[in-house]
PDB file of N, CA and C in Angstrom:
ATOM      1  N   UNK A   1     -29.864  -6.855 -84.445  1.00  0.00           N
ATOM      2  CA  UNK A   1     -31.145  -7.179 -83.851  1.00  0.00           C
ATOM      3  C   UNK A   1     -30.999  -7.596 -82.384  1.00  0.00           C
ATOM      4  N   UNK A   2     -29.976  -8.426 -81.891  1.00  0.00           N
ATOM      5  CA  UNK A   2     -30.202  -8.724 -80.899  1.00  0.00           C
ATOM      6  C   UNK A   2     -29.572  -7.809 -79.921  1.00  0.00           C
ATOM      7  N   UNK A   3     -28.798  -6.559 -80.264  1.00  0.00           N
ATOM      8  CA  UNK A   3     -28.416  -5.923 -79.784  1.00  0.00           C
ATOM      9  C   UNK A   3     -29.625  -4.717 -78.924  1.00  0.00           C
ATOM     10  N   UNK A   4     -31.164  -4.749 -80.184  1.00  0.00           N
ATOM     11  CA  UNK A   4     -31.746  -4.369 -79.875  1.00  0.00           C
ATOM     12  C   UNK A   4     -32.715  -5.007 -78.584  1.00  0.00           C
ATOM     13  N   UNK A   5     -33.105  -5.966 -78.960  1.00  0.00           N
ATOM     14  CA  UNK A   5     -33.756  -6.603 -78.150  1.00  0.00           C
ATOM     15  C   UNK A   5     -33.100  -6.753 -76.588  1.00  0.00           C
ATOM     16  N   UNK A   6     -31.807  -6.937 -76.927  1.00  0.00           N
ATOM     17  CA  UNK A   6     -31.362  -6.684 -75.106  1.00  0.00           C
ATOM     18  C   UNK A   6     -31.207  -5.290 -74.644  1.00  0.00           C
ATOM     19  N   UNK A   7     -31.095  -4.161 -75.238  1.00  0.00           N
ATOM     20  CA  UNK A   7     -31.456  -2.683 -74.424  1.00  0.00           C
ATOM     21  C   UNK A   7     -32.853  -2.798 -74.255  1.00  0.00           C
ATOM     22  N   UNK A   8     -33.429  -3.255 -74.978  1.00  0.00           N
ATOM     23  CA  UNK A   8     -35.248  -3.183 -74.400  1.00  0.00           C
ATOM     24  C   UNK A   8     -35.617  -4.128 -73.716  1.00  0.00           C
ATOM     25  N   UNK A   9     -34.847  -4.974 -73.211  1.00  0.00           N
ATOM     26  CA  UNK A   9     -35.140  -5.826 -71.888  1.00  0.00           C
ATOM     27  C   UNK A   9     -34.259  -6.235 -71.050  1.00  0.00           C
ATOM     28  N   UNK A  10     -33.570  -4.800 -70.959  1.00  0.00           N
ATOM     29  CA  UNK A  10     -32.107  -4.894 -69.716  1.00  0.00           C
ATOM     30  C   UNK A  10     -32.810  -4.543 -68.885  1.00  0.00           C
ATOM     31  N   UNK A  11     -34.290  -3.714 -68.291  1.00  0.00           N
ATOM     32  CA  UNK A  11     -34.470  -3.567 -67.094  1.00  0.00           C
ATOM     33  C   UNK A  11     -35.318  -5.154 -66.263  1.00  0.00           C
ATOM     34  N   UNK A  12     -35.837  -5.635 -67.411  1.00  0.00           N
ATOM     35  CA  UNK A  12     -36.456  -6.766 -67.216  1.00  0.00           C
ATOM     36  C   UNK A  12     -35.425  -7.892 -66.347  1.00  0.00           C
ATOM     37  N   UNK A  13     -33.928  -7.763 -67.358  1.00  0.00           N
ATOM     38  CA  UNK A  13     -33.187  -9.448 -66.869  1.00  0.00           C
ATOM     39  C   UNK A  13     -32.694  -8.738 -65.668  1.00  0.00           C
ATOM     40  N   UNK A  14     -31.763  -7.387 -65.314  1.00  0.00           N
ATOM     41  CA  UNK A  14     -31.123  -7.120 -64.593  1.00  0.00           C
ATOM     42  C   UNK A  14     -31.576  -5.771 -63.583  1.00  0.00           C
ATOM     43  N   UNK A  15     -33.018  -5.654 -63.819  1.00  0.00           N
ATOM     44  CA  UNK A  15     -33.649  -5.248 -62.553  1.00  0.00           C
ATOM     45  C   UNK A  15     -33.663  -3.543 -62.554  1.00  0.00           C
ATOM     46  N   UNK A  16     -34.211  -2.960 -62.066  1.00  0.00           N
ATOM     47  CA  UNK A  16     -34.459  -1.804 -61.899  1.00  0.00           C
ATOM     48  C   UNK A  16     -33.157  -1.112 -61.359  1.00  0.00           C
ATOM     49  N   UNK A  17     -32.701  -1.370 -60.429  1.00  0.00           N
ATOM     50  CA  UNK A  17     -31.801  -0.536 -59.481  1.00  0.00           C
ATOM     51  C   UNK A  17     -30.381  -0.753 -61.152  1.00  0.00           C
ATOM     52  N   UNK A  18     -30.056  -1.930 -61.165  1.00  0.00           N
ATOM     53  CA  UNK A  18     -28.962  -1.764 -62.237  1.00  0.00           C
ATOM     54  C   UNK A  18     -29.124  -0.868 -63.470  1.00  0.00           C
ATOM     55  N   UNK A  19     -30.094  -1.343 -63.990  1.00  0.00           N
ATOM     56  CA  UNK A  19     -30.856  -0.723 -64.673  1.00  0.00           C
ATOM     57  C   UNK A  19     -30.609   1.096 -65.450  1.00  0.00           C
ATOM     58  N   UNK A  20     -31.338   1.543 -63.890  1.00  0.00           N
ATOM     59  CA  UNK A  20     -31.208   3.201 -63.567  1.00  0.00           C
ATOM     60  C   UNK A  20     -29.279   4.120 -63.544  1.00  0.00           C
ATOM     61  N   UNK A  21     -28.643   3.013 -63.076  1.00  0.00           N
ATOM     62  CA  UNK A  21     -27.492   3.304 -62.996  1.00  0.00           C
ATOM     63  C   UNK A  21     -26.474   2.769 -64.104  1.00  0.00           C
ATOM     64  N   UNK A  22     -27.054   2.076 -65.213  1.00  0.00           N
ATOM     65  CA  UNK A  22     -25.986   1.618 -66.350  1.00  0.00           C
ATOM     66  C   UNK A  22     -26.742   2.618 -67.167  1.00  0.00           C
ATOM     67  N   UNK A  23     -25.505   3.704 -68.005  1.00  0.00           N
ATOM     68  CA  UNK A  23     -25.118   4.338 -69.133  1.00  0.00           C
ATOM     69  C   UNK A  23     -26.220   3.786 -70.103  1.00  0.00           C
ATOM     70  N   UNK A  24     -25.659   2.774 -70.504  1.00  0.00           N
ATOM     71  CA  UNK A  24     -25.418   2.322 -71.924  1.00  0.00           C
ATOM     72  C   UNK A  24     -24.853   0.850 -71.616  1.00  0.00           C
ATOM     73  N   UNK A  25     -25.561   0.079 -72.673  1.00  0.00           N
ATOM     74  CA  UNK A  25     -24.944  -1.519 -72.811  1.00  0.00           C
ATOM     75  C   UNK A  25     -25.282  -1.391 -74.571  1.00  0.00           C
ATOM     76  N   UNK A  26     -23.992  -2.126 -74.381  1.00  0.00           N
ATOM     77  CA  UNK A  26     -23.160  -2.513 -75.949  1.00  0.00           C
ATOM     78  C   UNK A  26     -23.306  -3.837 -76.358  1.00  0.00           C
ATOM     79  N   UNK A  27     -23.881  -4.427 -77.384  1.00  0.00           N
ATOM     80  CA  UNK A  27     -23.498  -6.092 -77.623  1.00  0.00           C
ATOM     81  C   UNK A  27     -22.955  -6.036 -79.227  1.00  0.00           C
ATOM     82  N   UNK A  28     -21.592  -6.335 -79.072  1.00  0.00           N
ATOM     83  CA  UNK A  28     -20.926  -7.095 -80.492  1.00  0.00           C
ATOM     84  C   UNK A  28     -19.985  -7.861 -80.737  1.00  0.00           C
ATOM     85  N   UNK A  29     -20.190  -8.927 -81.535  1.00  0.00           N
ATOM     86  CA  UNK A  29     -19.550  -9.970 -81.689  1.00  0.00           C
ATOM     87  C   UNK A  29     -19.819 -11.075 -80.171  1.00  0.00           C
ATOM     88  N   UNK A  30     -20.680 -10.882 -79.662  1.00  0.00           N
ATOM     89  CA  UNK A  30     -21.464 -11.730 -78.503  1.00  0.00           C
ATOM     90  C   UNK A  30     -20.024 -11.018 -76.886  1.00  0.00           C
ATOM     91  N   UNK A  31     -19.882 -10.267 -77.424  1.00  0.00           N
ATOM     92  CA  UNK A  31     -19.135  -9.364 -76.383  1.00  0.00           C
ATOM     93  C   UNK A  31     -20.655  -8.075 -75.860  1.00  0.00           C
ATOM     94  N   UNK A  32     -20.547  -7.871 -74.726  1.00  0.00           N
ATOM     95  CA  UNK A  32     -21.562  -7.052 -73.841  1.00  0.00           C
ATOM     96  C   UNK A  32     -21.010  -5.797 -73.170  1.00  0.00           C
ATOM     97  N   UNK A  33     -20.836  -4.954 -73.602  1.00  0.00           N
ATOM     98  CA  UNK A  33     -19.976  -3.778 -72.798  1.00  0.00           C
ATOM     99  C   UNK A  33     -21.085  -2.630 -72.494  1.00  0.00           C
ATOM    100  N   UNK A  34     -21.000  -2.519 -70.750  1.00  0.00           N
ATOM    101  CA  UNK A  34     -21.975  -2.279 -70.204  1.00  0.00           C
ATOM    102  C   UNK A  34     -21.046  -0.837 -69.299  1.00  0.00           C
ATOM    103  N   UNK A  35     -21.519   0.017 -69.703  1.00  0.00           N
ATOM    104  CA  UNK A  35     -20.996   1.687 -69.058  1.00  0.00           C
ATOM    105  C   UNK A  35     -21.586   1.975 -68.240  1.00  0.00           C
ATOM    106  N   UNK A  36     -21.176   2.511 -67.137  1.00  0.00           N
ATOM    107  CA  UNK A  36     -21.696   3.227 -65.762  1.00  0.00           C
ATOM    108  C   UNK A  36     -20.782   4.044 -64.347  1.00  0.00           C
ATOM    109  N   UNK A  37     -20.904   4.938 -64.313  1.00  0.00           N
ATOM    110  CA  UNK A  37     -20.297   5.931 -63.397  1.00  0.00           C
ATOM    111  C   UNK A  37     -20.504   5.981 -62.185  1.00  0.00           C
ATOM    112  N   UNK A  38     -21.023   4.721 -61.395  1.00  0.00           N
ATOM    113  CA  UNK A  38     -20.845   4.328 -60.304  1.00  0.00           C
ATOM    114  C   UNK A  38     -19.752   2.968 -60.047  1.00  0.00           C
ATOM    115  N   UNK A  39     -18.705   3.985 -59.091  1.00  0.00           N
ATOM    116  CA  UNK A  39     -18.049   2.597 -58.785  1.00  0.00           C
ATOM    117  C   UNK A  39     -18.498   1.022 -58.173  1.00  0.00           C
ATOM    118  N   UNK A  40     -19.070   1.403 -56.851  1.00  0.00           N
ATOM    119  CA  UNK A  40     -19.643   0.125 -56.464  1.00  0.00           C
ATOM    120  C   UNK A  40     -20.027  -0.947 -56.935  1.00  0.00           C
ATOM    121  N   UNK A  41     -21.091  -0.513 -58.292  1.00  0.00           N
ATOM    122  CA  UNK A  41     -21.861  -1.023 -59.279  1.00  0.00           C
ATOM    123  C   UNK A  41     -21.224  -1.139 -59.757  1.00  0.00           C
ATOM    124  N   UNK A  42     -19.988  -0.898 -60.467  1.00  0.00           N
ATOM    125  CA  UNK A  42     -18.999  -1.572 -61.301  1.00  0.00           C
ATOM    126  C   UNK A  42     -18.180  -2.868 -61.059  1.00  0.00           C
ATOM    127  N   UNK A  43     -17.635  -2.678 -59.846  1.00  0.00           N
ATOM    128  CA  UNK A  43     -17.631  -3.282 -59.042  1.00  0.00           C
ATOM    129  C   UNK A  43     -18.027  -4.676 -59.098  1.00  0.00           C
ATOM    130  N   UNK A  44     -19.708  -4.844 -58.497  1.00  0.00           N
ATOM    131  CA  UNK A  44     -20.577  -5.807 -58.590  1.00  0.00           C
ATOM    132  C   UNK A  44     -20.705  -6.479 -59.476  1.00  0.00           C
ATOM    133  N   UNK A  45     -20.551  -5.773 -60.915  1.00  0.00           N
ATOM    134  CA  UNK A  45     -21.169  -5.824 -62.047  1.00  0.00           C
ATOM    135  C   UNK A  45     -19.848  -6.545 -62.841  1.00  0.00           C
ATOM    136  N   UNK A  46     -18.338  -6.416 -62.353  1.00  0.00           N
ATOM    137  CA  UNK A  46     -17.507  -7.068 -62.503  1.00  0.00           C
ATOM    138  C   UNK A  46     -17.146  -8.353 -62.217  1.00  0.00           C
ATOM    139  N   UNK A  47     -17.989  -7.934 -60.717  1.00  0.00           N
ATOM    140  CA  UNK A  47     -17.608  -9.946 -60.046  1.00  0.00           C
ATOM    141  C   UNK A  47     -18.668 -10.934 -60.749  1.00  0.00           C
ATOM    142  N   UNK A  48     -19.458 -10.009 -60.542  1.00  0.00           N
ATOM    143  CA  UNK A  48     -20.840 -11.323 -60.918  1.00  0.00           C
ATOM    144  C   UNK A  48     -20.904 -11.309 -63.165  1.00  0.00           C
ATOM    145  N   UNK A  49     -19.859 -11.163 -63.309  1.00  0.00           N
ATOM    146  CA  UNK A  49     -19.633 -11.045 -65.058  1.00  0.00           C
ATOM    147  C   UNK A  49     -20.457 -12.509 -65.739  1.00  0.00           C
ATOM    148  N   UNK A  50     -19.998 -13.740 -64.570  1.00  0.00           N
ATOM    149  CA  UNK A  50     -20.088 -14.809 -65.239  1.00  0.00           C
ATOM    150  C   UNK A  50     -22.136 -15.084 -64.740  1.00  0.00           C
ATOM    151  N   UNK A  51     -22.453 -14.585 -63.896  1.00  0.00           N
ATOM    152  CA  UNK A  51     -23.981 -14.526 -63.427  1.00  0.00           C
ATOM    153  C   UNK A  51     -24.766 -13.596 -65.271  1.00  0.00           C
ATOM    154  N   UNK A  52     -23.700 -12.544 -64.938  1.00  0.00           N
ATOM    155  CA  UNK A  52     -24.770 -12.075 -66.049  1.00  0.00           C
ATOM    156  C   UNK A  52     -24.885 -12.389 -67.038  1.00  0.00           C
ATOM    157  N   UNK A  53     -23.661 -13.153 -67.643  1.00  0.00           N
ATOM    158  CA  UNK A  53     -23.559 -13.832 -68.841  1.00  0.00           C
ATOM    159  C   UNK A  53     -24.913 -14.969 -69.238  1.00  0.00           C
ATOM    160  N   UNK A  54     -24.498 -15.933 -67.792  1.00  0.00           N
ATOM    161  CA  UNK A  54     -25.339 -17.103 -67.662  1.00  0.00           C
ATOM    162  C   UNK A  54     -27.588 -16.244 -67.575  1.00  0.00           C
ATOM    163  N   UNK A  55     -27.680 -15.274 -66.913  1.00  0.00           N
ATOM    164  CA  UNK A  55     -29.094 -14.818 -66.960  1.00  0.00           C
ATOM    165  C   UNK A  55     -29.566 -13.885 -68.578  1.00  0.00           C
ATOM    166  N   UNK A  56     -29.007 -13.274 -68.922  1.00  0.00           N
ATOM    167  CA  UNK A  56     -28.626 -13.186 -70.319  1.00  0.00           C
ATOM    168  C   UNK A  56     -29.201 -14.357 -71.084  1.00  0.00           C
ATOM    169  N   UNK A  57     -28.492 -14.923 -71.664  1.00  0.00           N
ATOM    170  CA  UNK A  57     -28.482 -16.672 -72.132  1.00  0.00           C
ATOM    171  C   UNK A  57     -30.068 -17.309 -71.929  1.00  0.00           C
ATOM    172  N   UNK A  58     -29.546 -17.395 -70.504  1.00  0.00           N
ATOM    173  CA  UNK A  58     -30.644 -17.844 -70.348  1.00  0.00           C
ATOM    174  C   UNK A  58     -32.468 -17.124 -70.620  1.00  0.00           C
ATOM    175  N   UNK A  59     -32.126 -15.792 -70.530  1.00  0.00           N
ATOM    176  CA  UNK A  59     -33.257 -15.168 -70.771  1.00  0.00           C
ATOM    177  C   UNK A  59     -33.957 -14.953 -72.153  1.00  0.00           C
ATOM    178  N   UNK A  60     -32.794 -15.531 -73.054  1.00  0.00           N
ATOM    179  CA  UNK A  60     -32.750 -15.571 -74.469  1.00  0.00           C
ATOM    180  C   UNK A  60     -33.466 -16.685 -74.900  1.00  0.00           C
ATOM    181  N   UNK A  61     -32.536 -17.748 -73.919  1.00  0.00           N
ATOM    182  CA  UNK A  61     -32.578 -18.773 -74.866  1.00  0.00           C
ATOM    183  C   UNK A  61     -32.014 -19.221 -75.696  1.00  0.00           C
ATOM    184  N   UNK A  62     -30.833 -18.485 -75.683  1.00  0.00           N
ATOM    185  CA  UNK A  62     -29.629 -19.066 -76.840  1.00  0.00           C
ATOM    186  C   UNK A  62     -28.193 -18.157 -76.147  1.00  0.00           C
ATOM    187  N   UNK A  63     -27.265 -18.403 -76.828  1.00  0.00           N
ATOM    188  CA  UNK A  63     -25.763 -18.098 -76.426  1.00  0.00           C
ATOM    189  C   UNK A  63     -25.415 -16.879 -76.865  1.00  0.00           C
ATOM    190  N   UNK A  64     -26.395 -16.207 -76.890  1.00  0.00           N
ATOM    191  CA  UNK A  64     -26.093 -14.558 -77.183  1.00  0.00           C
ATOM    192  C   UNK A  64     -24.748 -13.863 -76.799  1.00  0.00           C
ATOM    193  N   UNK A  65     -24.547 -13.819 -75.310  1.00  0.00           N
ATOM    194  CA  UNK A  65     -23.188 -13.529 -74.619  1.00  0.00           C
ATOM    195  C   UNK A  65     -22.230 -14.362 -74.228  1.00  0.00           C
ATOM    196  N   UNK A  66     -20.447 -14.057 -74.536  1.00  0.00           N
ATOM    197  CA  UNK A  66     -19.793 -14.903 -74.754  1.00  0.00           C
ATOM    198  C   UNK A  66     -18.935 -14.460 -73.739  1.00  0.00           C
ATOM    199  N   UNK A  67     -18.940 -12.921 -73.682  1.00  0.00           N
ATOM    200  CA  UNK A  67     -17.773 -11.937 -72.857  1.00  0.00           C
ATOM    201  C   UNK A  67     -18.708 -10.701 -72.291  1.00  0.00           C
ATOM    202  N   UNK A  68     -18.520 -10.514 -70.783  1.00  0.00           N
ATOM    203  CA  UNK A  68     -18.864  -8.958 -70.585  1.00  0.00           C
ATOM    204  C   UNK A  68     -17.651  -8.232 -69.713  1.00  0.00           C
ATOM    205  N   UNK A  69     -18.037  -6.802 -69.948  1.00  0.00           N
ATOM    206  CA  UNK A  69     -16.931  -5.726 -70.229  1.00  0.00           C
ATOM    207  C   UNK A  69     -17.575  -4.675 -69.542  1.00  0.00           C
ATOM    208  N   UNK A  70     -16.353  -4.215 -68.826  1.00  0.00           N
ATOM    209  CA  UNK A  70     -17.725  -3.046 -67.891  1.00  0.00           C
ATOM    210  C   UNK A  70     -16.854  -2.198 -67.695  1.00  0.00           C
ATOM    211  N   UNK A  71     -17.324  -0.730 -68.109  1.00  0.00           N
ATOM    212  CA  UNK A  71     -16.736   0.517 -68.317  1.00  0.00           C
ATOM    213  C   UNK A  71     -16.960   1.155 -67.301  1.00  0.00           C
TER     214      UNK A  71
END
């Protein structure tokens, strides 16, 4: 379930532009593995791991994400 609920409001927490350019996002075992074929954005999406964790969470409302992983 909650795997669902965060593909249907990944453009909401993490915005349009990320959005358009991530694959696919994965959530299991409160691990987040998020695919995309732009380097840059990988990149970004690597440094700021502990941002997305924390807006995530917070957008929840609970401790959904523990780890993210970026392909």
């Amino acid at each position: 379930m909650d795997a669902i609920r965060l593909k249907s409001e990944w453009e909401t927490i993490m915005g349009k532009t990320i959005a358009k350019y991530t694959k696919e996002v994965h959530l299991q075992n409160g691990i987040l593995t998020i695919f995309s074929d732009v380097a840059p954005l990988k990149q970004e999406l690597y440094v700021g791991r502990q941002q997305i964790i924390q807006n995530i969470n917070d957008y929840f409302n609970e401790n959904l994400i523990k780890e993210v992983r970026i392909k």
